[in-house]
N, C-alpha and C. Protein backbone atom coordinates (compact mmCIF):
# COMPACT_ATOMS: atom_id res chain seq x y z
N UNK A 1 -28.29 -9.85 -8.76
CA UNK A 1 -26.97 -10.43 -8.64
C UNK A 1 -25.95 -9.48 -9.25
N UNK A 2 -24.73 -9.06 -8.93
CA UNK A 2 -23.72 -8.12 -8.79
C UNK A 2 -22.71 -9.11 -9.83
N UNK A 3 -22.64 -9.07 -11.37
CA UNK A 3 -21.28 -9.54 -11.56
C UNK A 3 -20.57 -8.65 -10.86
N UNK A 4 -19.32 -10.32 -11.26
CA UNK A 4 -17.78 -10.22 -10.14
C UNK A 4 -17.30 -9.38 -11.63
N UNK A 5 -16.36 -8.81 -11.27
CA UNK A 5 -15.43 -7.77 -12.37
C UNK A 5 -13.84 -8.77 -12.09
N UNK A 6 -13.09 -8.32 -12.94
CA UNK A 6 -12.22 -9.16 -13.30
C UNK A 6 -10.97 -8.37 -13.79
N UNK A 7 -10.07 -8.17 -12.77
CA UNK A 7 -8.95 -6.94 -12.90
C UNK A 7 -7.69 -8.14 -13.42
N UNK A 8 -7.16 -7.88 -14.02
CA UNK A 8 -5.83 -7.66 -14.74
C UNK A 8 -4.70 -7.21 -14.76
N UNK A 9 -3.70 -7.57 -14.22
CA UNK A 9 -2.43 -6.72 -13.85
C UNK A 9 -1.38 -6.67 -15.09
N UNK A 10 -0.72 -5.93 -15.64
CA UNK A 10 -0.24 -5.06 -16.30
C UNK A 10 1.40 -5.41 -15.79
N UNK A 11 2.29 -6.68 -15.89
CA UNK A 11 3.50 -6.82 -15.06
C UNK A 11 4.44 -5.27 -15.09
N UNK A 12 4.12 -4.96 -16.39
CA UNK A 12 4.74 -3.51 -16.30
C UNK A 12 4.64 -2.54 -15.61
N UNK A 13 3.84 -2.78 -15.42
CA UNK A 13 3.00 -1.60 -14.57
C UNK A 13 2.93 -1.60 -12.70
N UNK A 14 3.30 -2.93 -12.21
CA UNK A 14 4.06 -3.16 -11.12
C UNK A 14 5.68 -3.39 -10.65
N UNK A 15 6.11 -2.22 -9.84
CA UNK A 15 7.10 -2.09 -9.51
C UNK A 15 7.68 -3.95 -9.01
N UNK A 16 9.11 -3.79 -9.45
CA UNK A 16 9.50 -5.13 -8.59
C UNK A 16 10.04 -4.54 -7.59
N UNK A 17 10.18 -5.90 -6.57
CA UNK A 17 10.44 -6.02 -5.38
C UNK A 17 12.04 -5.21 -5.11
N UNK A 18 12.78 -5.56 -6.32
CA UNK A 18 14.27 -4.71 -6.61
C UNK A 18 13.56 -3.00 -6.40
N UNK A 19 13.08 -2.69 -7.49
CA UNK A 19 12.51 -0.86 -7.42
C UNK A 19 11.92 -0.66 -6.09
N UNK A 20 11.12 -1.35 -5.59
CA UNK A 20 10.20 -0.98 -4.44
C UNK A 20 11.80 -0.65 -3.46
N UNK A 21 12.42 -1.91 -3.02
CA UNK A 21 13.64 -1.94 -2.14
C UNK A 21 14.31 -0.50 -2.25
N UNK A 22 14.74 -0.07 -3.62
CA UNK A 22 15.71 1.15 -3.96
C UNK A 22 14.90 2.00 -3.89
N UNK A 23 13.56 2.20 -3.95
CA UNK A 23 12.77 3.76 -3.67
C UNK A 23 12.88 3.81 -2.22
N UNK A 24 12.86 2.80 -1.39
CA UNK A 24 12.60 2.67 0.21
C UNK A 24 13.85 3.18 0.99
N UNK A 25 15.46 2.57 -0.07
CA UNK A 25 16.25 2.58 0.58
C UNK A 25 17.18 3.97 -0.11
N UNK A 26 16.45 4.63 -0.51
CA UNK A 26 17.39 5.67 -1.43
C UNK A 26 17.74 6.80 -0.24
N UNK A 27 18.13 7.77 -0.44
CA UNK A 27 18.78 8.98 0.37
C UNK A 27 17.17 9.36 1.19
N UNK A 28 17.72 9.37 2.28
CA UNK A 28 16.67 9.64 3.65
C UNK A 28 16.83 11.43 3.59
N UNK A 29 16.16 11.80 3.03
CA UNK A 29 16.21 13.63 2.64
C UNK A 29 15.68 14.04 3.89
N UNK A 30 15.91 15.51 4.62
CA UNK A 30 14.75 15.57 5.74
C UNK A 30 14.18 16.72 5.57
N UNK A 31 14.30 17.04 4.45
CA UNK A 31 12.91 18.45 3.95
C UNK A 31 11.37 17.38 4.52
N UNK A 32 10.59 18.34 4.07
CA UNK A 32 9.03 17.53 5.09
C UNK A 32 8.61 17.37 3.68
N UNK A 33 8.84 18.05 2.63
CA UNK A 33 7.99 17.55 1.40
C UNK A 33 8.62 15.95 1.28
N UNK A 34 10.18 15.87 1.46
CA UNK A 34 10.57 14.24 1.39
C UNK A 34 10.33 13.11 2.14
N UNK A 35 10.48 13.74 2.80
CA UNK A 35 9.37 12.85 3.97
C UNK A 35 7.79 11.98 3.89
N UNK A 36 7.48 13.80 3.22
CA UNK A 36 5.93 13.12 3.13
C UNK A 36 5.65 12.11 1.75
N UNK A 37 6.39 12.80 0.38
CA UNK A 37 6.79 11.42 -0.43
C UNK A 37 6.84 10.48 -0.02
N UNK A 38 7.85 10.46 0.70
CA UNK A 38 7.76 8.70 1.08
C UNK A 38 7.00 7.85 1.51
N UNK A 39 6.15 8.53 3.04
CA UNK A 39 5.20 8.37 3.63
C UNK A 39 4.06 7.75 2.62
N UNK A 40 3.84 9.19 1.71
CA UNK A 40 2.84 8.18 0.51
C UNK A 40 2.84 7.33 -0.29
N UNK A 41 4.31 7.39 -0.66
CA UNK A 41 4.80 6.31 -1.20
C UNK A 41 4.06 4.80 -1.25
N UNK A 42 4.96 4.67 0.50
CA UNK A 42 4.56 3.59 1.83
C UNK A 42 3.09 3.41 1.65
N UNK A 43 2.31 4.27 1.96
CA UNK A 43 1.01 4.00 1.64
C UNK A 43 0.31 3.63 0.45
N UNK A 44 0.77 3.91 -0.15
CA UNK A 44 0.32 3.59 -2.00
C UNK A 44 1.24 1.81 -1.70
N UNK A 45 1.72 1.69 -1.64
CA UNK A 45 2.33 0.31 -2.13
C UNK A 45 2.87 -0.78 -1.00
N UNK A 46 2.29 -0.20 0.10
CA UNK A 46 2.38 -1.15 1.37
C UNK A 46 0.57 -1.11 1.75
N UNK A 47 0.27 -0.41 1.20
CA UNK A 47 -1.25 -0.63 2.12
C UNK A 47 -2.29 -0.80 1.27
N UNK A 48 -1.84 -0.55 0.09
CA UNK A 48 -2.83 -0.63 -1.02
C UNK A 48 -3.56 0.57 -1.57
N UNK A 49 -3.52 1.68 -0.92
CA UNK A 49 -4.05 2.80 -0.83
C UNK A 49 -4.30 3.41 -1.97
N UNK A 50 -5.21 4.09 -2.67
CA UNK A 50 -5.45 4.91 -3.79
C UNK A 50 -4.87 6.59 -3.14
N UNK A 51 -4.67 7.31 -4.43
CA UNK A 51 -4.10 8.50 -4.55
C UNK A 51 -5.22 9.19 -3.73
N UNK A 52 -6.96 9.33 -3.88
CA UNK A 52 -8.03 10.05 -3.49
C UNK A 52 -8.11 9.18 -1.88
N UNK A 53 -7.54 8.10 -1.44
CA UNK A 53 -8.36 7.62 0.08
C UNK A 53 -6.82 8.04 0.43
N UNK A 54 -5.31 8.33 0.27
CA UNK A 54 -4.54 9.05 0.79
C UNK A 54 -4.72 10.57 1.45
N UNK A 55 -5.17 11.12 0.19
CA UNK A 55 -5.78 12.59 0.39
C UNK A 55 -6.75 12.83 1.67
N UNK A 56 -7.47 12.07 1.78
CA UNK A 56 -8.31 11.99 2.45
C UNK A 56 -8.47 11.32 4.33
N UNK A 57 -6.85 11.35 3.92
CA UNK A 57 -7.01 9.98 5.93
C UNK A 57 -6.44 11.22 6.73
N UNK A 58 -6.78 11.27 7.70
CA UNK A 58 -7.10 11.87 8.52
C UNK A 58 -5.74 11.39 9.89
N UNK A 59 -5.10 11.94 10.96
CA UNK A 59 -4.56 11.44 11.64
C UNK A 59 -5.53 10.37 12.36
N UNK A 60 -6.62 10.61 13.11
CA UNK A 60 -7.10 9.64 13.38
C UNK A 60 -7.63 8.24 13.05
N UNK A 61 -7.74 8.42 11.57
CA UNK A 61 -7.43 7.29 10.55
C UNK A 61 -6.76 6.01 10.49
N UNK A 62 -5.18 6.49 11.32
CA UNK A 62 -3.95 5.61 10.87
C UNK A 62 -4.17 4.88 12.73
N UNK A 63 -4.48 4.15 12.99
CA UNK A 63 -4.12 3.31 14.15
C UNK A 63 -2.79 2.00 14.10
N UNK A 64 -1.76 2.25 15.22
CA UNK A 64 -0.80 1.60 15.23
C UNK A 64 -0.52 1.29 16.66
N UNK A 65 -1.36 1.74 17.56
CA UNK A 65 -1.32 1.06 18.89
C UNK A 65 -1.94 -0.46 18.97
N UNK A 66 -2.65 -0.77 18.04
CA UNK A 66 -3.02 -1.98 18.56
C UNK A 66 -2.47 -3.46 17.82
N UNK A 67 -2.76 -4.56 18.45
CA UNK A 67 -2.15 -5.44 17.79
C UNK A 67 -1.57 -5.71 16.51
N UNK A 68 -2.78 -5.25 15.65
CA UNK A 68 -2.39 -5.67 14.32
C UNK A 68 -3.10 -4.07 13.55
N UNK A 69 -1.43 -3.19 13.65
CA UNK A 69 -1.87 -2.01 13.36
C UNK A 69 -2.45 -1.84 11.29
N UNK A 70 -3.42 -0.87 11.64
CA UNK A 70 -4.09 -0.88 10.08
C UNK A 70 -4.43 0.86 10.10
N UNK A 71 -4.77 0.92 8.98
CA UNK A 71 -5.54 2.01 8.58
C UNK A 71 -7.10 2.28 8.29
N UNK A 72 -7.77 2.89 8.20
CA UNK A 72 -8.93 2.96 8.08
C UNK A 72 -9.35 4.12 6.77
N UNK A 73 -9.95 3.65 6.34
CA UNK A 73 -9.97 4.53 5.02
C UNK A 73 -11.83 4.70 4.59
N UNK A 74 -12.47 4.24 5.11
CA UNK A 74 -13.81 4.56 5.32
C UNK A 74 -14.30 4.02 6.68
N UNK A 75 -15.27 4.41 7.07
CA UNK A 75 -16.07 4.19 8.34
C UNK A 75 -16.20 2.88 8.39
N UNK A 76 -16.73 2.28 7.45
CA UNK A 76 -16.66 0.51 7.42
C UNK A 76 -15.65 -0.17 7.35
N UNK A 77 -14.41 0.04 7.03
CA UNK A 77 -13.20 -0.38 6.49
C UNK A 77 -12.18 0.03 6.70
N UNK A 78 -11.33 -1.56 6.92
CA UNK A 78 -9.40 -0.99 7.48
C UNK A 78 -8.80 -1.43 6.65
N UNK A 79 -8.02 -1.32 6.38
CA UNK A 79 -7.00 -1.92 5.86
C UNK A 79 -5.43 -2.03 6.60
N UNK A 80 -5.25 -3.30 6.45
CA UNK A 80 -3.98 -3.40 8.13
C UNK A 80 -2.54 -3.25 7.09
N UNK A 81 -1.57 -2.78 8.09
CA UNK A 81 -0.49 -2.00 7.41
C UNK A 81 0.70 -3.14 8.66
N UNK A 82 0.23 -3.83 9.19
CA UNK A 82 1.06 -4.41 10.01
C UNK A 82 1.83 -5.33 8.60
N UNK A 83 1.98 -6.60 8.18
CA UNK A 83 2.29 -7.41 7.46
C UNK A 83 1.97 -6.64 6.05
N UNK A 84 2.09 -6.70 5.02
CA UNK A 84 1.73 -6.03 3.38
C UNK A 84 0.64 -6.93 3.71
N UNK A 85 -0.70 -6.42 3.17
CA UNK A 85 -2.24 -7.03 2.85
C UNK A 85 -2.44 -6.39 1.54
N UNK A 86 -2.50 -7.37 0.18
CA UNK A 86 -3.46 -6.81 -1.04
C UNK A 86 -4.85 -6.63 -0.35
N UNK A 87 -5.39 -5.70 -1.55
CA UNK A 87 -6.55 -5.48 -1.49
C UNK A 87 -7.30 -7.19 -1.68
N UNK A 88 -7.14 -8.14 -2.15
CA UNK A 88 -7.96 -9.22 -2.17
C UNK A 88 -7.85 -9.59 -0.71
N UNK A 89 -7.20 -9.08 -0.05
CA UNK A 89 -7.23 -9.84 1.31
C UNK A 89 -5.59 -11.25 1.42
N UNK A 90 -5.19 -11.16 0.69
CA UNK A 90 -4.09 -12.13 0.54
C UNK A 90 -2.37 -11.36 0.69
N UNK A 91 -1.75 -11.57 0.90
CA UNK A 91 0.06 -10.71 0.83
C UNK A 91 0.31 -11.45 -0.63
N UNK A 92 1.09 -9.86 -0.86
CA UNK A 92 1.97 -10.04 -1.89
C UNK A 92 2.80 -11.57 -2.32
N UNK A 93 2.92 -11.45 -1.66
CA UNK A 93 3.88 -13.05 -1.84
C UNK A 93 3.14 -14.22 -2.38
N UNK A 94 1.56 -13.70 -1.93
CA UNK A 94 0.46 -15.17 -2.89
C UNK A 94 0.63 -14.79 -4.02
N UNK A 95 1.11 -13.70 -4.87
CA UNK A 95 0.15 -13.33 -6.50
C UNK A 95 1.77 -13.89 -6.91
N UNK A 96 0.93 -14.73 -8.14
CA UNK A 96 2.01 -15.18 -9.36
C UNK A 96 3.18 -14.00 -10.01
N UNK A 97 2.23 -12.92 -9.93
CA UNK A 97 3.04 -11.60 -10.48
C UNK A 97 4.48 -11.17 -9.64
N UNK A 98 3.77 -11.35 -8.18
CA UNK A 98 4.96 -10.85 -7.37
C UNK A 98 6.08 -11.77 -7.00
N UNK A 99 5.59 -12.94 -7.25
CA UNK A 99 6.61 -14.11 -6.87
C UNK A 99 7.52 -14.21 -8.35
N UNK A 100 7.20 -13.64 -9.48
CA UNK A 100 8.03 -13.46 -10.56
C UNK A 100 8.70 -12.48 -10.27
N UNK A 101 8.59 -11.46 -9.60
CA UNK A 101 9.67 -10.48 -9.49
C UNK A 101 9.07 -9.45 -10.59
N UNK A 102 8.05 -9.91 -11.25
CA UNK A 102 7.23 -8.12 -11.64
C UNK A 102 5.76 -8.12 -11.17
């Protein structure tokens, strides 16, 4: 049997919905390094994404032709980028944390 582990969020340590808005909506730069910031940004905090499964996706990776476009970040596993999906499988908007505004 696999204990369950038991993560902890840190309110500090999550951007609010105010910061997220002003990193999204700040000056649209069009150097490609700013660009791609953002891009990862987006991915780090819309998709759930870690810094090492960013590094690692591949163009063929990112699917957005189909209904409910997602990403794929291992052979077994997507993660959908259509609607915000936490990693528990639930949106932002279920966790107590985010509905406080940290």
């Amino acid at each position: 049997m696999i204990a369950a582990s038991i993560w902890s969020l840190d309110p500090l340590k999550i951007l609010t919905r105010r910061e997220l808005a002003a990193v999204l909506a700040g000056p649209a730069l069009r150097s490609s390094g700013a660009r791609m910031n953002r891009v990862i940004f987006r991915l780090a905090c819309c998709c759930g994404l870690r810094v090492s499964e960013i590094a690692a996706l591949r163009q063929a990776d990112v699917c957005v032709e189909e209904s409910r476009p997602h990403v794929r970040v291992r052979a077994e596993t997507r993660r959908d980028i259509g609607p915000v999906v936490c990693r528990s499988g639930g949106t932002p908007a279920r966790s107590p944390i985010w509905r406080r505004g940290r």
